[in-house]
N, C-alpha and C. Protein backbone atom coordinates (compact mmCIF):
# COMPACT_ATOMS: atom_id res chain seq x y z
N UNK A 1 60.67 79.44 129.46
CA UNK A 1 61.14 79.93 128.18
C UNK A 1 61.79 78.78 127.42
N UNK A 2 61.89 78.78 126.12
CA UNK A 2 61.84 77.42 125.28
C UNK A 2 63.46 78.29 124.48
N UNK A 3 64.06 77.78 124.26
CA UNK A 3 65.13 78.18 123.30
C UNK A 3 65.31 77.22 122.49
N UNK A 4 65.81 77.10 120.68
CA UNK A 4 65.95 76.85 120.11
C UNK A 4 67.76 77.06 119.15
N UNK A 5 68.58 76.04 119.09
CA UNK A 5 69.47 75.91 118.46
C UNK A 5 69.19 76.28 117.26
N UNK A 6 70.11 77.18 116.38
CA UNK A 6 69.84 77.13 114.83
C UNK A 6 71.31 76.85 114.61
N UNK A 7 71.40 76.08 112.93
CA UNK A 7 72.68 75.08 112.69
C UNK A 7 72.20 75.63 111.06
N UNK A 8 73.22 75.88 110.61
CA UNK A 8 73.26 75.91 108.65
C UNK A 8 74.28 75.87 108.35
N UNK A 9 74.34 74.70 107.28
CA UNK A 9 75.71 75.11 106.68
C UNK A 9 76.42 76.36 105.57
N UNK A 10 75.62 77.24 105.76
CA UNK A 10 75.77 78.20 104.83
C UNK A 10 76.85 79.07 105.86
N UNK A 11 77.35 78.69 106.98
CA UNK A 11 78.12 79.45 107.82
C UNK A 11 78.89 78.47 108.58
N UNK A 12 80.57 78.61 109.04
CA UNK A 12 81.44 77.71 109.37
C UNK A 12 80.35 77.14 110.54
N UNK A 13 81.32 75.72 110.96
CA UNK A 13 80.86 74.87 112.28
C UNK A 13 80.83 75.29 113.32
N UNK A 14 80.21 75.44 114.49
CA UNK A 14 80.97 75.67 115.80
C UNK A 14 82.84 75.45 115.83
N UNK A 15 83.35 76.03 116.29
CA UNK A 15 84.33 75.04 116.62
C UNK A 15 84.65 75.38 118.21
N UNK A 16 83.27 75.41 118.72
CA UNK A 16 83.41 75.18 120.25
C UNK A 16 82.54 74.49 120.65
N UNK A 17 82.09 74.40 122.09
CA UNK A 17 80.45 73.92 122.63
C UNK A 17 79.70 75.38 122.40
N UNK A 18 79.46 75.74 121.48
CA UNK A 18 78.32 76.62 121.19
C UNK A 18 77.35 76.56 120.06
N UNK A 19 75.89 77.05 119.49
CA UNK A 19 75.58 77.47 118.98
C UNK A 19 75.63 78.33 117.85
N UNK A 20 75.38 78.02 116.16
CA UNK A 20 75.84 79.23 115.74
C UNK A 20 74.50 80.59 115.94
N UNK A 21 73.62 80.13 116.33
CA UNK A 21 73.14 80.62 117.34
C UNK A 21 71.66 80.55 117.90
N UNK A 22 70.94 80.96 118.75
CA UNK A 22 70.01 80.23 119.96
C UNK A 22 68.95 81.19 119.80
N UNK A 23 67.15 80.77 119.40
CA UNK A 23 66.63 81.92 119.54
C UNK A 23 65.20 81.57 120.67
N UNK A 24 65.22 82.51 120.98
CA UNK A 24 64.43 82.46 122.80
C UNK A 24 63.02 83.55 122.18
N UNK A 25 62.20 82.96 122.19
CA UNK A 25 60.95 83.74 121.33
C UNK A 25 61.08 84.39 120.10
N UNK A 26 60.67 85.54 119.91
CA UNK A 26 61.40 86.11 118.80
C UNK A 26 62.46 86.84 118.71
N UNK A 27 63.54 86.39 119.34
CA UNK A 27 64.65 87.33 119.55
C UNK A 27 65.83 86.08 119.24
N UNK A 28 66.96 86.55 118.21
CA UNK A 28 67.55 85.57 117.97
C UNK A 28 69.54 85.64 118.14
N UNK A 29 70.41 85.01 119.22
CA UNK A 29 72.09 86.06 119.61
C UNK A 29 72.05 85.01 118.50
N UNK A 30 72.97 85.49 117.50
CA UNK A 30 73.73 84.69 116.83
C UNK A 30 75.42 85.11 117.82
N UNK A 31 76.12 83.83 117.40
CA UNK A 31 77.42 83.53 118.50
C UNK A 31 78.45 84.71 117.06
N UNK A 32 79.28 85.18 117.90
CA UNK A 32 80.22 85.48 117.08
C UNK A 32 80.78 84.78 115.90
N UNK A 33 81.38 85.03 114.57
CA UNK A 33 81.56 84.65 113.87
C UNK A 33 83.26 85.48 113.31
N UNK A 34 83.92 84.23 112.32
CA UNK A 34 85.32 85.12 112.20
C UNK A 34 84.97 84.91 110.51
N UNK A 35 86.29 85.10 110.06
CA UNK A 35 86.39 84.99 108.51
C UNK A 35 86.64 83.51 108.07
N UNK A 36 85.87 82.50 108.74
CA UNK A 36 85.97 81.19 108.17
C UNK A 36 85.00 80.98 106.81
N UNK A 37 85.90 80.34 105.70
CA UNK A 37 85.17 79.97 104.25
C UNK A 37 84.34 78.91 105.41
N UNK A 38 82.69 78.62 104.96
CA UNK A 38 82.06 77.30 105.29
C UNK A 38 82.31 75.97 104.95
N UNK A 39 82.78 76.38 103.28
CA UNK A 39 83.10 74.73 103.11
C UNK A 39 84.63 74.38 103.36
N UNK A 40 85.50 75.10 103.73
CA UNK A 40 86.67 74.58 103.67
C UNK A 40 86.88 74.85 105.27
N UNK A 41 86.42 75.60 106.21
CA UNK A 41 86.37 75.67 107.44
C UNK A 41 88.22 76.84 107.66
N UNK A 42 88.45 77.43 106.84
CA UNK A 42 89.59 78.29 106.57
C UNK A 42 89.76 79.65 106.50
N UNK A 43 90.09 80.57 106.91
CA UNK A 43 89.67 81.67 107.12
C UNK A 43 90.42 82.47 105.94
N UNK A 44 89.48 83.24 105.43
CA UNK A 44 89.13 83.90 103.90
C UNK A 44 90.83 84.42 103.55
N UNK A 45 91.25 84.64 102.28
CA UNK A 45 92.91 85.28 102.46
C UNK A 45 92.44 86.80 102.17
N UNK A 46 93.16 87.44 102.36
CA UNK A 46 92.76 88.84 101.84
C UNK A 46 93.45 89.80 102.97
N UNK A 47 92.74 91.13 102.20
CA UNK A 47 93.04 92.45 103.60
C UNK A 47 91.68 92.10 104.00
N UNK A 48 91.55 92.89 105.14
CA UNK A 48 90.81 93.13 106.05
C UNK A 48 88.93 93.37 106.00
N UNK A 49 89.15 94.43 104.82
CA UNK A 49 88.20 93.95 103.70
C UNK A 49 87.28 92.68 103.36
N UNK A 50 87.85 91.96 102.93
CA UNK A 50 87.70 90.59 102.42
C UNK A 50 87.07 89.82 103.91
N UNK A 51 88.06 89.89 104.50
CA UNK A 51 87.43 89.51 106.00
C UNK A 51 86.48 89.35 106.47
N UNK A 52 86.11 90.97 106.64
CA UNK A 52 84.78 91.36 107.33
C UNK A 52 83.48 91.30 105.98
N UNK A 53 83.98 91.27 105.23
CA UNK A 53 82.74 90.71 103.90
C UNK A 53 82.37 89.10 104.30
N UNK A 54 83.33 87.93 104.41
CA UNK A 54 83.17 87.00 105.15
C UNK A 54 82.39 86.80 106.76
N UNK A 55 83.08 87.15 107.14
CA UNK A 55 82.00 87.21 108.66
C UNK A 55 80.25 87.83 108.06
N UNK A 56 79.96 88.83 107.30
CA UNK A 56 78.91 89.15 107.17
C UNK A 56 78.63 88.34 106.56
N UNK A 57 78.96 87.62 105.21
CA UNK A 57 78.29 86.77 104.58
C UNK A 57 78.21 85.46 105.27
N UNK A 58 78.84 85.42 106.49
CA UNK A 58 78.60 84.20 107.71
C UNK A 58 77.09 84.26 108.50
N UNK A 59 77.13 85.84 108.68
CA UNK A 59 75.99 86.25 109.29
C UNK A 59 74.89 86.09 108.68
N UNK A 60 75.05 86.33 107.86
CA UNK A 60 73.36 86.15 106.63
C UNK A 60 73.19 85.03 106.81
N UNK A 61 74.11 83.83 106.64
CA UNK A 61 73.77 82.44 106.37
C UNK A 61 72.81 81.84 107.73
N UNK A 62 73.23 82.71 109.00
CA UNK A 62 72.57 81.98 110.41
C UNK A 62 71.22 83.11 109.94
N UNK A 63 71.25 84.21 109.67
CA UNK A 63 70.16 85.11 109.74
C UNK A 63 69.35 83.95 109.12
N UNK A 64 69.09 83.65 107.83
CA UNK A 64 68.52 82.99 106.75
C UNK A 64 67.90 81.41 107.57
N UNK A 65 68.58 81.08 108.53
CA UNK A 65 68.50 79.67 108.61
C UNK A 65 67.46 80.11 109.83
N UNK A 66 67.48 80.92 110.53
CA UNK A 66 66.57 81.28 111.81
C UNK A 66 65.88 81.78 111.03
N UNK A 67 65.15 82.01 109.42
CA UNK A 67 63.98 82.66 109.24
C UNK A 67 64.20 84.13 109.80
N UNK A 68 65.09 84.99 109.40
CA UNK A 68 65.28 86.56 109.00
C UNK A 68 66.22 86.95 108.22
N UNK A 69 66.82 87.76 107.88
CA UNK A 69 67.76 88.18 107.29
C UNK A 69 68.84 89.68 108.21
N UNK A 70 69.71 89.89 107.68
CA UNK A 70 70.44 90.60 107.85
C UNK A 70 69.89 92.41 108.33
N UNK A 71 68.69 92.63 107.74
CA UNK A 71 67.79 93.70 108.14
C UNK A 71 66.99 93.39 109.21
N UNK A 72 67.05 92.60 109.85
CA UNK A 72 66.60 92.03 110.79
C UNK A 72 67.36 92.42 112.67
N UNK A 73 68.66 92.29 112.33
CA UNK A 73 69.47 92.68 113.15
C UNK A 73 69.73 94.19 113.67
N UNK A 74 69.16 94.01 115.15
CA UNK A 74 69.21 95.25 115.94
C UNK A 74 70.62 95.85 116.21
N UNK A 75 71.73 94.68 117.15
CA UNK A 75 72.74 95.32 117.50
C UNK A 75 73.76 94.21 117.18
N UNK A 76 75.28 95.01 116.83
CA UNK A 76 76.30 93.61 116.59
C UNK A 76 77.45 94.47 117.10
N UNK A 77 78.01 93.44 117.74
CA UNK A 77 79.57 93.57 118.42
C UNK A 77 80.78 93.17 117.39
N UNK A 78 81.26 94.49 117.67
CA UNK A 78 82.53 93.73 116.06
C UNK A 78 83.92 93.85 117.35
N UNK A 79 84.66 93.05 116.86
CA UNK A 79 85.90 92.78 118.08
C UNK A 79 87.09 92.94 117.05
N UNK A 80 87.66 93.25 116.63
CA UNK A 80 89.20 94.11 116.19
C UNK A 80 90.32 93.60 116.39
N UNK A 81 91.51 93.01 116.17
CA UNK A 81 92.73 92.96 116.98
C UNK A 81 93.74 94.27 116.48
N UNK A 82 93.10 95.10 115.77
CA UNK A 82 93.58 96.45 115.47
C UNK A 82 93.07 97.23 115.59
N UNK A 83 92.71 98.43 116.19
CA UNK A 83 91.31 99.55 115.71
C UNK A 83 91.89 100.01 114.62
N UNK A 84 92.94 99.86 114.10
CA UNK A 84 93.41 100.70 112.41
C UNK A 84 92.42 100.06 111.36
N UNK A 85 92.30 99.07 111.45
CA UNK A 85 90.92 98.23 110.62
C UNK A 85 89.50 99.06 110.85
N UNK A 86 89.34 99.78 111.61
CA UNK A 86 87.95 100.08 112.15
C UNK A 86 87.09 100.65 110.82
N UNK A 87 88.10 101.60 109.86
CA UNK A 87 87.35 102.62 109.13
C UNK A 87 87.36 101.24 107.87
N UNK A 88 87.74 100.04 107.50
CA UNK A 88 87.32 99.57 106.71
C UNK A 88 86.58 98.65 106.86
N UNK A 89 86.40 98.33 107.98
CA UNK A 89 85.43 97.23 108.54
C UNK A 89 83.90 98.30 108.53
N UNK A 90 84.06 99.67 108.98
CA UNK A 90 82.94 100.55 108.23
C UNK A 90 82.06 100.16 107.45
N UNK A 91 83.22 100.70 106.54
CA UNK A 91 82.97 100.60 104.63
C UNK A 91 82.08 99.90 104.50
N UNK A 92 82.51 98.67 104.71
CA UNK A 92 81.84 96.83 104.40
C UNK A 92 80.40 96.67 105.62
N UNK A 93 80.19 97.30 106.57
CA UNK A 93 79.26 96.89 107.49
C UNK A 93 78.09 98.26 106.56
N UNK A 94 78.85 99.23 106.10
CA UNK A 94 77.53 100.62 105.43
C UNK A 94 77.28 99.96 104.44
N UNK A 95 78.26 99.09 103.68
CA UNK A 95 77.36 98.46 102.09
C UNK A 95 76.62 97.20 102.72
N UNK A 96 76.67 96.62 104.06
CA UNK A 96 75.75 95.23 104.20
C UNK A 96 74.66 95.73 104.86
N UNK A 97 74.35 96.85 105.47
CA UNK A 97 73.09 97.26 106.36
C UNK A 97 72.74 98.69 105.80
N UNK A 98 71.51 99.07 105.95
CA UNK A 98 70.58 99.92 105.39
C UNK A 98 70.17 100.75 106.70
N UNK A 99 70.36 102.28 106.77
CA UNK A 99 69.16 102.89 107.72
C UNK A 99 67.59 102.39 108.24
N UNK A 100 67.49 102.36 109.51
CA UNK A 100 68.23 102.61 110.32
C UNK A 100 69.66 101.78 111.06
N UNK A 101 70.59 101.92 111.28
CA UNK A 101 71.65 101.16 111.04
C UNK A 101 71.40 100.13 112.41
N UNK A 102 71.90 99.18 112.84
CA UNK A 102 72.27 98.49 114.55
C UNK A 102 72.86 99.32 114.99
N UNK A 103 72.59 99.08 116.63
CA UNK A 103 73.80 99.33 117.28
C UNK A 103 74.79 98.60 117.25
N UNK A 104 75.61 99.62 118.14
CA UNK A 104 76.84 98.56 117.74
C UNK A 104 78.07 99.06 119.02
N UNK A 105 78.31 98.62 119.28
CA UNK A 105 80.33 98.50 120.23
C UNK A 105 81.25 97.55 119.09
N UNK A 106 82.35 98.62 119.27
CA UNK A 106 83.80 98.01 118.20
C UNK A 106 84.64 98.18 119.42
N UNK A 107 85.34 96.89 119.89
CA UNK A 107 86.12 96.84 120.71
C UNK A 107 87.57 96.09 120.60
N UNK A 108 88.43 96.61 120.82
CA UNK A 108 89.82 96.15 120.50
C UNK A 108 90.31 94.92 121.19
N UNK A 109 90.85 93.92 120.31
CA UNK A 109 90.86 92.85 121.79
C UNK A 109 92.51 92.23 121.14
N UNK A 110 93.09 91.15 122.21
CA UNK A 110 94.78 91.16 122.23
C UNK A 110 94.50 90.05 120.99
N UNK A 111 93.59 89.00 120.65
CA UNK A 111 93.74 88.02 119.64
C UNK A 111 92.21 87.66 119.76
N UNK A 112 91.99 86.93 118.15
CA UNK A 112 90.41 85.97 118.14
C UNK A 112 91.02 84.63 117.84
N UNK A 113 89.83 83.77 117.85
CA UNK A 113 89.97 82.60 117.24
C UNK A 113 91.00 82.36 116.05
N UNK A 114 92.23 81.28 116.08
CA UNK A 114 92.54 80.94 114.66
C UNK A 114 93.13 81.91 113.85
N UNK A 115 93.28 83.43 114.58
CA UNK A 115 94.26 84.13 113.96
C UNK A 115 93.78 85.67 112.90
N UNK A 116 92.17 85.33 113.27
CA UNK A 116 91.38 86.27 112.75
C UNK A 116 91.94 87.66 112.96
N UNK A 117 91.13 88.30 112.27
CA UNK A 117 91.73 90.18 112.74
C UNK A 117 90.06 90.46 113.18
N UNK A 118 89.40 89.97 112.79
CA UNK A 118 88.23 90.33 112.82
C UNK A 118 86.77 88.89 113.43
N UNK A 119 86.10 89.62 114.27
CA UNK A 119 84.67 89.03 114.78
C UNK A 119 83.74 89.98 114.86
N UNK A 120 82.51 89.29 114.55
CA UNK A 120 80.99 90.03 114.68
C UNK A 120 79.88 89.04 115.28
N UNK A 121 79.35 89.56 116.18
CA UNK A 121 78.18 88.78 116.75
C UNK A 121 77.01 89.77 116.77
N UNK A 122 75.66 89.05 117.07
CA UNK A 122 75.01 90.68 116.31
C UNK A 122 73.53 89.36 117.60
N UNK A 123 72.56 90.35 117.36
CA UNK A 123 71.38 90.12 117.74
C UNK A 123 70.44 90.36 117.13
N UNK A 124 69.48 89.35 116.57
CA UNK A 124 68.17 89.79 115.39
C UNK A 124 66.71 89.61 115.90
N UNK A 125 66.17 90.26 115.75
CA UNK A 125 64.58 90.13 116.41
C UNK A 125 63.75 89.79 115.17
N UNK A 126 62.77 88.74 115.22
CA UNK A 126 61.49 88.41 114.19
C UNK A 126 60.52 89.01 114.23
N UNK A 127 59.70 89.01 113.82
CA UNK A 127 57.90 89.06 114.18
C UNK A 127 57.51 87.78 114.67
């Protein structure tokens, strides 16, 4: 099996040893992503809202660079450091995806990267 790195700057840097994300035939993990602006590498100001509009518009940028888009994506893991955020991180995931929706797990966790409230990692399949 052959895997392939995908890199764009339309979405922050690594800021680990990872991938922003790796695709193994036609199946593509993009790595989790937080509310980092790309060009300033700073994570977006706002409520929570604002946030998770960032991480998605992070997501599009790797979707786009692997050749799919955002309708493309089967399942995404959103990680929380509140579940009180859950019903607006909603909101913002029903206006970025269309029926039939991903799956999905929302899981509460003690901290993310850099102070985030919010992460999404998702999985996209091609033709």
């Amino acid at each position: 099996m052959s895997k392939t790195a995908i890199s764009t700057e339309q979405a922050p840097a690594a800021i680990g040893p990872y991938s922003q994300a790796v695709r193994a035939g036609n199946t593509v993990y993009l790595s989790g992503q937080i509310p980092f602006v790309p060009a300033t590498m700073e994570l977006v100001s706002g409520d929570i809202a604002a946030e998770a509009r960032q991480v998605f518009d992070n997501l599009r940028g790797v979707c786009e660079a692997a050749g799919g888009s955002l309708d493309r994506i089967v399942r995404v893991g959103i990680y929380l450091t509140d579940l009180a955020d859950f019903n607006a991180v909603n909101e913002v995931m029903a206006s970025v995806f269309a029926q039939p929706f991903p799956a999905r797990s929302t899981i509460q966790v003690a901290g993310l990267p850099r102070g985030a409230r919010v992460e999404v990692d998702a999985v996209m399949v091609l033709d």
